[in-house]
C-alpha atoms as a PDB file:
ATOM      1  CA  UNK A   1       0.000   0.000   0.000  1.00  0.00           C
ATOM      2  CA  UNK A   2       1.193   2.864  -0.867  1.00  0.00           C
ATOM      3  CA  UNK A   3       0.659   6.270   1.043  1.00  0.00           C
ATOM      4  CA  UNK A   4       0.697   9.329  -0.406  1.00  0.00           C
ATOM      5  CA  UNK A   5       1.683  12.559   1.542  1.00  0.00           C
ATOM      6  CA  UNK A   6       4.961  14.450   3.447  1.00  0.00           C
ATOM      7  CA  UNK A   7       6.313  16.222   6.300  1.00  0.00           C
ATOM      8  CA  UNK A   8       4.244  18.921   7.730  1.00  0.00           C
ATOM      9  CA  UNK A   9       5.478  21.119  10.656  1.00  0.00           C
ATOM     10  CA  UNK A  10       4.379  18.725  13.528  1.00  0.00           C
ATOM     11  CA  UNK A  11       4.101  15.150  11.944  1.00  0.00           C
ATOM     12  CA  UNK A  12       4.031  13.340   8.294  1.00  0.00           C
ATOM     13  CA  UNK A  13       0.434  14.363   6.755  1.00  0.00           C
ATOM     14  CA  UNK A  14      -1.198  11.921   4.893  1.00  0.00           C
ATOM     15  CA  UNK A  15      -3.358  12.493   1.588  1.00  0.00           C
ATOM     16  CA  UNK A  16      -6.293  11.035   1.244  1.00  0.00           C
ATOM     17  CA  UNK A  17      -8.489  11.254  -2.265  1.00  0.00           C
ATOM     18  CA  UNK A  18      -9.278  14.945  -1.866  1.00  0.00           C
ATOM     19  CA  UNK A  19      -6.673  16.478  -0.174  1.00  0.00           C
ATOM     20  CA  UNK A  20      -5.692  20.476   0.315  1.00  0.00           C
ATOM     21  CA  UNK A  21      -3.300  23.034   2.400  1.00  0.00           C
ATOM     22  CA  UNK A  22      -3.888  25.922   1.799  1.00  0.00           C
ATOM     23  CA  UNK A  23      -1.643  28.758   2.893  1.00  0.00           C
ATOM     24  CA  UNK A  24      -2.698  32.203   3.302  1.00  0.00           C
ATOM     25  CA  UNK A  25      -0.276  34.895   4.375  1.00  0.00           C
ATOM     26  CA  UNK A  26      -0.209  39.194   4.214  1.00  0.00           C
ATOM     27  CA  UNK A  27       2.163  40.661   1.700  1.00  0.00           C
ATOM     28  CA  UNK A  28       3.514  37.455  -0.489  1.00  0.00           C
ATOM     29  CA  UNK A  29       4.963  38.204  -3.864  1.00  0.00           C
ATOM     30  CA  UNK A  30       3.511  36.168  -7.022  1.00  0.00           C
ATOM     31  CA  UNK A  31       4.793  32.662  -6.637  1.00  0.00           C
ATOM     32  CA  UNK A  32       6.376  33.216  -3.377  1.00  0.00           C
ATOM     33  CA  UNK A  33       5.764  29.682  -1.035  1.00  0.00           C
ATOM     34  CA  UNK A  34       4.283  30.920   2.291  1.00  0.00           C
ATOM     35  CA  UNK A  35       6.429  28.153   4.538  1.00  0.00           C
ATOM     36  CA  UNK A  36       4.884  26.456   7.250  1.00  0.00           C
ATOM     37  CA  UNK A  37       2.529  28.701   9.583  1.00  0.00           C
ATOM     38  CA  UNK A  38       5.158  30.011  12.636  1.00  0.00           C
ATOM     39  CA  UNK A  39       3.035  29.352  16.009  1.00  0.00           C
ATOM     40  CA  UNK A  40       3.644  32.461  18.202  1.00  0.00           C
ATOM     41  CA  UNK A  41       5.748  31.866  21.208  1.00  0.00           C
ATOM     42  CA  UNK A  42       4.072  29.387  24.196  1.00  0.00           C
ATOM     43  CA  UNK A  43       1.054  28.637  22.058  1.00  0.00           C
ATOM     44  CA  UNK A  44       2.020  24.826  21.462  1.00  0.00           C
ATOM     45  CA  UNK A  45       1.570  22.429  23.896  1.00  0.00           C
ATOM     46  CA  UNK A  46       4.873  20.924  24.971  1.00  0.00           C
ATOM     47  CA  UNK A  47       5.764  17.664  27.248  1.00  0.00           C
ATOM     48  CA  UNK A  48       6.026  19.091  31.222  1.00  0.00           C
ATOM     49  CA  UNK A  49       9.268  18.681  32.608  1.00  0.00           C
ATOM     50  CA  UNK A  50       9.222  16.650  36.242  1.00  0.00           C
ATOM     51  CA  UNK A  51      10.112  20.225  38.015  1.00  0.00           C
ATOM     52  CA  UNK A  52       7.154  21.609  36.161  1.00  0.00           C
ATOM     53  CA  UNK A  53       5.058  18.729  37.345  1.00  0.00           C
ATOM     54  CA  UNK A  54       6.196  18.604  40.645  1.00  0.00           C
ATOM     55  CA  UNK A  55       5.490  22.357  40.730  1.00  0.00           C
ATOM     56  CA  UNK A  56       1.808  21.702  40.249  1.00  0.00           C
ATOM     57  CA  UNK A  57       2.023  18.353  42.798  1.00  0.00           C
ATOM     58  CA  UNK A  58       1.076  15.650  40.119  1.00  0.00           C
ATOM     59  CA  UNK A  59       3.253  12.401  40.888  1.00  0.00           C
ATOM     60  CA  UNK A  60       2.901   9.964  37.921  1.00  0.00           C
ATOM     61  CA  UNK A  61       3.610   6.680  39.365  1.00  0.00           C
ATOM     62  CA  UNK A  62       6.296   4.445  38.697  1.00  0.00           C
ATOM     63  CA  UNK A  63       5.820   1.688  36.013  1.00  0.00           C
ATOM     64  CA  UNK A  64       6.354  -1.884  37.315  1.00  0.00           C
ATOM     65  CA  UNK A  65       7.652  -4.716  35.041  1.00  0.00           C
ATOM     66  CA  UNK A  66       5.400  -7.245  36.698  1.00  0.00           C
ATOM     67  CA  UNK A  67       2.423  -6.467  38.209  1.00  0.00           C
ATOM     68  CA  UNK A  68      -0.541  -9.119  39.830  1.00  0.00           C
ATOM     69  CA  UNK A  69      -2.860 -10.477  37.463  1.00  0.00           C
ATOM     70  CA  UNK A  70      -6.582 -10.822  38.833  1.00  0.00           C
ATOM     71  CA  UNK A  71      -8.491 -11.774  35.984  1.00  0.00           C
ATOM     72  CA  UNK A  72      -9.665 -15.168  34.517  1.00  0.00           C
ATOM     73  CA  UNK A  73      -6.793 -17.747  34.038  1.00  0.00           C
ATOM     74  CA  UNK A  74      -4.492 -15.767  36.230  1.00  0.00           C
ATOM     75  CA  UNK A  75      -4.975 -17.188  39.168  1.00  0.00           C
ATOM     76  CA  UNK A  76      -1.674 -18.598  40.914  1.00  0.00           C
ATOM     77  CA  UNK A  77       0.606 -15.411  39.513  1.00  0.00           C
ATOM     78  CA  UNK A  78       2.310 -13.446  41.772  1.00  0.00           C
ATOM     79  CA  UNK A  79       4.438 -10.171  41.582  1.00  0.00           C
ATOM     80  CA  UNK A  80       6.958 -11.052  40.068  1.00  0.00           C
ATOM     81  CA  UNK A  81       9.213  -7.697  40.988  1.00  0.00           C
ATOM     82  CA  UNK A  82      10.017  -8.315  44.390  1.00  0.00           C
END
């Protein structure tokens, strides 16, 4: 399969069967390629850093590589990460 499409600013867009960007700047010259849109300053949402987070008191908890399985055809299994 093939797909059909490129890089945009954030991620790879895709084209479907009807498919348009359309661009529309002040003040271009004839022909001139407006570029990606520029996003003013701290108007995209970024990842939080932990001193960010911990700033605001959210704790994201710790993944574990086993953990206790309760459902159906579990039974018997134990944590395995102690």
């Amino acid at each position: 399969m093939t797909v059909w499409g490129g890089q945009g600013p954030f991620d790879y867009i895709t084209m479907g069967g009807m498919f348009t960007i359309l661009k529309v700047r002040d003040q271009l010259a004839d022909g001139e390629d407006a570029g990606w849109y520029k996003n003013p300053a701290e108007t995209v949402a970024a990842t939080a850093s932990n001193a960010d987070l911990r700033a605001d008191d959210i704790t994201i908890p710790r993944p574990t590589r086993y953990t206790e399985h309760q459902g159906p055809g579990h039974a018997g299994h134990r944590n395995m990460s102690r």
